[in-house]
N, C-alpha and C. Protein backbone atom coordinates (compact mmCIF):
# COMPACT_ATOMS: atom_id res chain seq x y z
N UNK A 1 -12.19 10.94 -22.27
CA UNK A 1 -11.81 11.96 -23.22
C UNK A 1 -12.74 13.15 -23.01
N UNK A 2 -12.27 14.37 -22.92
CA UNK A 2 -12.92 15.49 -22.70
C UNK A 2 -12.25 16.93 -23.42
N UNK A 3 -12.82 17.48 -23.26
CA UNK A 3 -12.10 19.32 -24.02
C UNK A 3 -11.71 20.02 -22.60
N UNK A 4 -11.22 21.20 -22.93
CA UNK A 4 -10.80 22.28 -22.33
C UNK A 4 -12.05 22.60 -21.72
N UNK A 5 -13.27 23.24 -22.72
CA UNK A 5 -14.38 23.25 -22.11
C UNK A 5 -15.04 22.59 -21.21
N UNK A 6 -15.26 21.58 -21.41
CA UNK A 6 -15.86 20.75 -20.03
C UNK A 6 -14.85 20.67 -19.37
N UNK A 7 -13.31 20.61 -18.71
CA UNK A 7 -12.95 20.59 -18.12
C UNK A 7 -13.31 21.93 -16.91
N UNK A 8 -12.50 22.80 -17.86
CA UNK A 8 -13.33 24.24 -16.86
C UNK A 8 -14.62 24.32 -16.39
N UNK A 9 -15.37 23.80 -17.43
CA UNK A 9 -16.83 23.98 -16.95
C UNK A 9 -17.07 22.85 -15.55
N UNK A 10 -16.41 22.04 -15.38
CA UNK A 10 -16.69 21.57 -14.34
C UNK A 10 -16.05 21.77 -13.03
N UNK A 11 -14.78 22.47 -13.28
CA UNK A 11 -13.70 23.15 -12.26
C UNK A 11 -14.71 24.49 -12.03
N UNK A 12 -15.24 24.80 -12.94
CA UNK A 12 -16.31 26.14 -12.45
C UNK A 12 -17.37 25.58 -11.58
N UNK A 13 -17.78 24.67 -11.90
CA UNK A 13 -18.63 23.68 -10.39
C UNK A 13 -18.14 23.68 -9.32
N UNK A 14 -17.07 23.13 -9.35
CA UNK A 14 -16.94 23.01 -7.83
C UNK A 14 -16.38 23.96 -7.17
N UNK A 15 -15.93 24.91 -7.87
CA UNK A 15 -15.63 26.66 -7.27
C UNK A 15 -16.81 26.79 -6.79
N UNK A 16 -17.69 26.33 -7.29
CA UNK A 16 -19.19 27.66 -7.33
C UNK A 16 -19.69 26.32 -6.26
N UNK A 17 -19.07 25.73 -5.22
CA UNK A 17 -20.14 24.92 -4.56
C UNK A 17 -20.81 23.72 -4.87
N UNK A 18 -20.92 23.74 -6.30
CA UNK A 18 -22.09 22.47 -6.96
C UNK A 18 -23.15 23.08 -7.83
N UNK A 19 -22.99 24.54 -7.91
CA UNK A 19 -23.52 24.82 -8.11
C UNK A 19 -22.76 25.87 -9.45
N UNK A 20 -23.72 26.18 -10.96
CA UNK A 20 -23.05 27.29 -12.09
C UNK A 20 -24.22 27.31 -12.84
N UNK A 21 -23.93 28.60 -13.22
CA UNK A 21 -25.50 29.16 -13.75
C UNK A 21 -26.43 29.80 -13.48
N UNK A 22 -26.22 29.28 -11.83
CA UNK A 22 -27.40 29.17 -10.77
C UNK A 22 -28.01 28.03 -10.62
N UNK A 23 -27.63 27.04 -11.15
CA UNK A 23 -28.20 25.03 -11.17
C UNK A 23 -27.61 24.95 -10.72
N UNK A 24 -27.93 24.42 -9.26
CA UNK A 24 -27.28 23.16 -8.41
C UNK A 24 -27.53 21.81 -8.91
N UNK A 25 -26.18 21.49 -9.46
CA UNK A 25 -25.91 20.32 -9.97
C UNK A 25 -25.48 19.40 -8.49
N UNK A 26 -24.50 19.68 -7.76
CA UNK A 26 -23.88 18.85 -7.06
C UNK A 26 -23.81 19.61 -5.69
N UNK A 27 -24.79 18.70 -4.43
CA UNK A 27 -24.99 19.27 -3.16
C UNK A 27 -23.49 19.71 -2.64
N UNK A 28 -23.57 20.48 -1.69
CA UNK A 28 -22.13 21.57 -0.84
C UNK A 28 -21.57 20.42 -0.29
N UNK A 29 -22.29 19.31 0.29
CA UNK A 29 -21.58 18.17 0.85
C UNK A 29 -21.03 17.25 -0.20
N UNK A 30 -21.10 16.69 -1.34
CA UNK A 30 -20.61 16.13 -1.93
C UNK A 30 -19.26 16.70 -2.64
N UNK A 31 -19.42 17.83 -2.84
CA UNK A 31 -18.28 18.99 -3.07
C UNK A 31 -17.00 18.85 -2.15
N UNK A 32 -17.56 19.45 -0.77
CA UNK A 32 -16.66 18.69 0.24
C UNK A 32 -16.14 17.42 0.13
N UNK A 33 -16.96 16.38 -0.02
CA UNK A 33 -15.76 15.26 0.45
C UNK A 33 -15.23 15.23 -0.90
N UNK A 34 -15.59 15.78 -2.16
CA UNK A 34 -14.59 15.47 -3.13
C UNK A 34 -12.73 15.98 -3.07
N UNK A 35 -13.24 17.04 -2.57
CA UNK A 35 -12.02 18.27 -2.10
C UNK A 35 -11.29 18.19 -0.86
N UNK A 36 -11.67 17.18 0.08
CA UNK A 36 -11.43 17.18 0.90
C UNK A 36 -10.29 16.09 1.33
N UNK A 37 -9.15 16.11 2.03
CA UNK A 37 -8.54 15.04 1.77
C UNK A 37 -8.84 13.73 3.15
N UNK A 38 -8.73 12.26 2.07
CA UNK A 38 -9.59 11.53 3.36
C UNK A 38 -8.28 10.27 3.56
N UNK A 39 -7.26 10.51 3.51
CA UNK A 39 -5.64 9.82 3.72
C UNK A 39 -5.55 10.10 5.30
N UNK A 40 -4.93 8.94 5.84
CA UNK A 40 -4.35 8.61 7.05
C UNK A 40 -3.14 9.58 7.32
N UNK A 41 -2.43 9.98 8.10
CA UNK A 41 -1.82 10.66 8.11
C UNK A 41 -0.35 9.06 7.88
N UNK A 42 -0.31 7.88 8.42
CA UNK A 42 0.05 6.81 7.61
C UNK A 42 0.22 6.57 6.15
N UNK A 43 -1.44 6.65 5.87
CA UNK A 43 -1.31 6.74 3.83
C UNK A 43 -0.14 7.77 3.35
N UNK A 44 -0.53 9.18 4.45
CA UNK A 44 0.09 9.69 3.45
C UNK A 44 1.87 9.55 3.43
N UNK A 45 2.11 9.13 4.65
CA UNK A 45 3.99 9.09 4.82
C UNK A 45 4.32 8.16 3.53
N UNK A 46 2.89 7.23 3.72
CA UNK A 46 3.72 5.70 2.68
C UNK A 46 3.54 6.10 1.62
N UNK A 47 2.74 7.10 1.04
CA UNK A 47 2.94 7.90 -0.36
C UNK A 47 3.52 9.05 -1.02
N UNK A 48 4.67 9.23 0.28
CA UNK A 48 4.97 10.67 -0.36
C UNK A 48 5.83 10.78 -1.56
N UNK A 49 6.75 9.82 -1.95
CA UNK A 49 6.92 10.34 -3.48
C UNK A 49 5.59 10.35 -4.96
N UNK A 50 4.82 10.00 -4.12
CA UNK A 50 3.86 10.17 -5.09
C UNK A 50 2.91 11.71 -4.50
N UNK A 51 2.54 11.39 -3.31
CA UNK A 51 2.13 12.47 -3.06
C UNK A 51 2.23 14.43 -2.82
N UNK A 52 3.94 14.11 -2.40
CA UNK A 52 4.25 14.98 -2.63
C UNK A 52 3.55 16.65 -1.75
N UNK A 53 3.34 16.69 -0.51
CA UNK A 53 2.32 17.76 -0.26
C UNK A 53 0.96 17.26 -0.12
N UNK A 54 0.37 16.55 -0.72
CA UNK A 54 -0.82 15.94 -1.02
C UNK A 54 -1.61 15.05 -0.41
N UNK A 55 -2.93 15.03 -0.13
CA UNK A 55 -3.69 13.95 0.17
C UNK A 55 -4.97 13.72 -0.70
N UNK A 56 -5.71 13.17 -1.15
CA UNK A 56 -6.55 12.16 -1.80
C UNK A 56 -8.04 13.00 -1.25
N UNK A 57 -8.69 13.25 -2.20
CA UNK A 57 -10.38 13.64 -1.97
C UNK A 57 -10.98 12.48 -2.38
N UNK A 58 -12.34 12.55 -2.80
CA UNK A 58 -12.90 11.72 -3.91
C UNK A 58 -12.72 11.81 -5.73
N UNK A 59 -11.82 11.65 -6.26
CA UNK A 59 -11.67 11.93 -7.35
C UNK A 59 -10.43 12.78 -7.50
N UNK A 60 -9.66 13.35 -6.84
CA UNK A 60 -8.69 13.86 -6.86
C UNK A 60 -7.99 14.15 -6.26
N UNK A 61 -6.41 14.68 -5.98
CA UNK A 61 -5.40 15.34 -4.71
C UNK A 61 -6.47 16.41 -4.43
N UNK A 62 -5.48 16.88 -3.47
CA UNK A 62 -6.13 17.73 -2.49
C UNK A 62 -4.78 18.14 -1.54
N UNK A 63 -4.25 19.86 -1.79
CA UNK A 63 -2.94 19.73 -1.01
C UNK A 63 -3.24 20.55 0.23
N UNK A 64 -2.41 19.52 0.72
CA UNK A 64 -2.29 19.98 2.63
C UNK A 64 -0.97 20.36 3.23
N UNK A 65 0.35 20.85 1.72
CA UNK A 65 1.26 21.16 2.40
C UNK A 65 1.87 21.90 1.61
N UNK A 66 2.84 23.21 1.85
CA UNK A 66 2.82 23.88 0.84
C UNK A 66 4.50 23.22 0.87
N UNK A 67 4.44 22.34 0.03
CA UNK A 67 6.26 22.05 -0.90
C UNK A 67 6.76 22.22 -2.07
N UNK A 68 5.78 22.96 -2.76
CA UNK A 68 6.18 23.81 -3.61
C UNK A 68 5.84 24.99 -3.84
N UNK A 69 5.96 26.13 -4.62
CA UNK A 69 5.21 27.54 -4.44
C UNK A 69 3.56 27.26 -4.99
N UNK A 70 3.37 26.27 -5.49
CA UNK A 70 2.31 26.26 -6.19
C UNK A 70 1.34 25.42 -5.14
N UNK A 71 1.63 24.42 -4.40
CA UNK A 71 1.06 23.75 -3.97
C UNK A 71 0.15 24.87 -2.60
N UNK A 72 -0.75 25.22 -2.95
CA UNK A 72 -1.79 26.29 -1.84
C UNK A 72 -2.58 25.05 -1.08
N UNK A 73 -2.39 24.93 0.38
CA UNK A 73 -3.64 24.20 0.82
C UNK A 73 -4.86 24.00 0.60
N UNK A 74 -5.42 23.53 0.17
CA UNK A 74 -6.88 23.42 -0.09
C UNK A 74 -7.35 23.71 -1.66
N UNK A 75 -5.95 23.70 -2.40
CA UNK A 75 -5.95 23.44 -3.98
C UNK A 75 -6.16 22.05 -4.23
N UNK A 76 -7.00 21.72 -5.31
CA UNK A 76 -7.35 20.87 -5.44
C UNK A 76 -7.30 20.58 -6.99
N UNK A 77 -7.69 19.24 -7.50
CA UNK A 77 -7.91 18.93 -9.07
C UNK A 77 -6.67 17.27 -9.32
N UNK A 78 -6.26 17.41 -10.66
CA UNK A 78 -5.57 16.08 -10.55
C UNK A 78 -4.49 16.21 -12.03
N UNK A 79 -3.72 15.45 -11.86
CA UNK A 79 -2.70 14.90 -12.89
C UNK A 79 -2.91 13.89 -13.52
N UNK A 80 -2.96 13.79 -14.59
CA UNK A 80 -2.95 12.86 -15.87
C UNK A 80 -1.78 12.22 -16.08
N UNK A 81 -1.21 10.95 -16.34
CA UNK A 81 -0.46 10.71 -16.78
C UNK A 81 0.08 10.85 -18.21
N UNK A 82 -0.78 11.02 -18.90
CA UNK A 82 -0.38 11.65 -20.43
C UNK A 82 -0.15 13.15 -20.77
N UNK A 83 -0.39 13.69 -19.83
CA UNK A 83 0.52 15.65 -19.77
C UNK A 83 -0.84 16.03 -19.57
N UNK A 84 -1.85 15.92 -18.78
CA UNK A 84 -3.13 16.92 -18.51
C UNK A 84 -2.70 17.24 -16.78
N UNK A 85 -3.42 18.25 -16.71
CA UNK A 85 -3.61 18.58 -15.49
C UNK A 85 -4.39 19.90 -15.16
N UNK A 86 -5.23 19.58 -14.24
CA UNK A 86 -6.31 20.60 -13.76
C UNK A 86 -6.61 20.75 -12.47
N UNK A 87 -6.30 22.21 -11.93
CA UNK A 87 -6.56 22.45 -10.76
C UNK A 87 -7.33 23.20 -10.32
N UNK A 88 -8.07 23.50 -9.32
CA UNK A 88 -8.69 24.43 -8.75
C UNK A 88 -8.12 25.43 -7.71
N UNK A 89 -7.97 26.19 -7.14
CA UNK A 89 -7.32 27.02 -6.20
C UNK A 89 -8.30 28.03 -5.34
N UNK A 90 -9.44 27.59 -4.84
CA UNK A 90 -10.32 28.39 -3.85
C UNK A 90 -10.14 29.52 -3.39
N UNK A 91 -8.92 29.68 -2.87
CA UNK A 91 -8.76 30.99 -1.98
C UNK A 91 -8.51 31.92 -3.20
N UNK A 92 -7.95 31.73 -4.41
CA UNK A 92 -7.89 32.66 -5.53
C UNK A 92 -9.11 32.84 -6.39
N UNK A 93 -10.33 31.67 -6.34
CA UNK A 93 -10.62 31.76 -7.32
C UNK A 93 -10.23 31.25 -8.54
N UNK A 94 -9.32 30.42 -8.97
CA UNK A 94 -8.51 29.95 -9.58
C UNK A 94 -8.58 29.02 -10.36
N UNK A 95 -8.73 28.62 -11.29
CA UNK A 95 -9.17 27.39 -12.29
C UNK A 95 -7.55 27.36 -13.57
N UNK A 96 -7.08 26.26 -13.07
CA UNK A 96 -6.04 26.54 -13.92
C UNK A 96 -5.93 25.11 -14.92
N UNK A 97 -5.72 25.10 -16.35
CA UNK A 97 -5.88 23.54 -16.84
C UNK A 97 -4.88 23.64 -17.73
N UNK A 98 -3.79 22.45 -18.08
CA UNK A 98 -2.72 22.14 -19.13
C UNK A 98 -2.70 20.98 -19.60
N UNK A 99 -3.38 21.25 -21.16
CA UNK A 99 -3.17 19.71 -22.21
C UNK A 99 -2.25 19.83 -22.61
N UNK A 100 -1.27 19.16 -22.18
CA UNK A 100 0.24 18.89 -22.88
C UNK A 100 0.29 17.80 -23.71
N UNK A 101 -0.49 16.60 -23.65
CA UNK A 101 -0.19 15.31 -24.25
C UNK A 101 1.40 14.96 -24.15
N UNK A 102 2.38 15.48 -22.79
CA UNK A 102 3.69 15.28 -22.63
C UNK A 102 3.59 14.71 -21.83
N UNK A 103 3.64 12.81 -22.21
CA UNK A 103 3.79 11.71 -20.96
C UNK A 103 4.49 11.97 -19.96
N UNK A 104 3.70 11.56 -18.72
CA UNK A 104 4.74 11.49 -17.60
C UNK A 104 5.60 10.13 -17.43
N UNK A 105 7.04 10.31 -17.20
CA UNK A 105 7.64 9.00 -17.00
C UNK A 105 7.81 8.50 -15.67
N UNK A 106 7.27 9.08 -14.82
CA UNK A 106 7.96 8.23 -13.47
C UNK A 106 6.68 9.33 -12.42
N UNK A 107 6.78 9.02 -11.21
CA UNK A 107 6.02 9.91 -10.45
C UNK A 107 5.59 11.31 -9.92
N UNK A 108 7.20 11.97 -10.49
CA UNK A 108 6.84 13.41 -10.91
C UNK A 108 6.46 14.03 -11.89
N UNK A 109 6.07 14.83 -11.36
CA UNK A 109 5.15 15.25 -13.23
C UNK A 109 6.54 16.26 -13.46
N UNK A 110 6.04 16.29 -15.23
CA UNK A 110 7.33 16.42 -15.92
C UNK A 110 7.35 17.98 -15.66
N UNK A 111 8.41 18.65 -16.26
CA UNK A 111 9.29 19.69 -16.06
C UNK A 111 8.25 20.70 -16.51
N UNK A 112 7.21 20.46 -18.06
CA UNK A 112 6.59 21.09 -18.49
C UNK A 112 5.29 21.82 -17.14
N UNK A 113 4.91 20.65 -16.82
CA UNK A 113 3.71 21.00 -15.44
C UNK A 113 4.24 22.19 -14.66
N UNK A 114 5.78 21.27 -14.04
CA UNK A 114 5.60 21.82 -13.05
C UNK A 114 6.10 23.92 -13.16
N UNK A 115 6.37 23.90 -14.24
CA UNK A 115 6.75 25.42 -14.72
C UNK A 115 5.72 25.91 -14.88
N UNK A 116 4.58 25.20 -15.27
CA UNK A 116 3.36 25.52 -15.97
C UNK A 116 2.40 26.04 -14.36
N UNK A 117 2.26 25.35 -12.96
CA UNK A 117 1.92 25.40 -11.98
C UNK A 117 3.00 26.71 -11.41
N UNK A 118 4.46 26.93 -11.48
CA UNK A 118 4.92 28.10 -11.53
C UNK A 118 4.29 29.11 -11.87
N UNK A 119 4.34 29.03 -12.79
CA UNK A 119 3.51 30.54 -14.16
C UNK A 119 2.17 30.89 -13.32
N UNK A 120 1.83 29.91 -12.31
CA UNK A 120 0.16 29.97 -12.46
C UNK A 120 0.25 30.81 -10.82
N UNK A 121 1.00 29.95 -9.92
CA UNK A 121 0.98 30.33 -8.66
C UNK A 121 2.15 32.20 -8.86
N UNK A 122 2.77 31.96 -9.70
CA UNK A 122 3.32 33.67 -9.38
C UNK A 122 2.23 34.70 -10.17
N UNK A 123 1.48 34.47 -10.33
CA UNK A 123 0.74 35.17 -11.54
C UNK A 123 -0.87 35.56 -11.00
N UNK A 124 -1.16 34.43 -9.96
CA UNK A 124 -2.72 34.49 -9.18
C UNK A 124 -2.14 34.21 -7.74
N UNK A 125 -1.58 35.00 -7.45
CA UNK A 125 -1.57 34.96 -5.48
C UNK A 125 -2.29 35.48 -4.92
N UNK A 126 -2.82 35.05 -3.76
CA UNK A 126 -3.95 35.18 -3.57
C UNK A 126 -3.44 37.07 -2.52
């Protein structure tokens, strides 16, 4: 369980390297492999309705394909199954977060997200 606040505040971390404030909290290499995707190019065929564009960091997706307008390579962050979702977007600068508390039923995220990732990618292009 977390807020809006710490969410951003920690999506502002790993924008900033590992670093906000000017405290390096979290070395440039650990940053990397969080963001980085570490899926087989195998994993990922056998996951694509889940994945969708996507491959796996430490702690979160990480997209490596653009199949939707929103999906930017090297965007990163994760989906909740209870309607959260938080991303990062590097090349923009980009910190984008949605508490919906609108369950997801099946492996796509619901209609609300993905309009919500719309709104975000026509609005911050890089």
């Amino acid at each position: 369980v977390s807020t809006v606040d710490d969410l951003h505040a920690f999506a502002r971390l790993l924008l900033g390297g590992g670093t906000v404030e000017g405290r390096r909290l979290l070395s440039p290499e650990a940053v990397r492999q969080m963001t980085t995707d570490h899926l087989t190019a195998a994993q990922r065929a056998a996951g694509t309705l889940f994945l969708q564009g996507q491959g796996w960091g430490f702690g979160g997706s990480v997209d490596i394909e653009t199949i939707e307008p929103w999906n930017v390579p090297g965007r990163y962050g994760w989906v909740g199954g209870t309607g959260t979702t938080a991303y990062v977007i590097p090349s923009t600068g980009t910190v984008t977060i949605l508490l919906s508390q609108v369950e997801m039923t099946g492996p796509t995220p619901v209609t609300l997200m993905r309009d919500f990732w719309q709104y975000a990618a026509d609005h911050h292009a890089a």
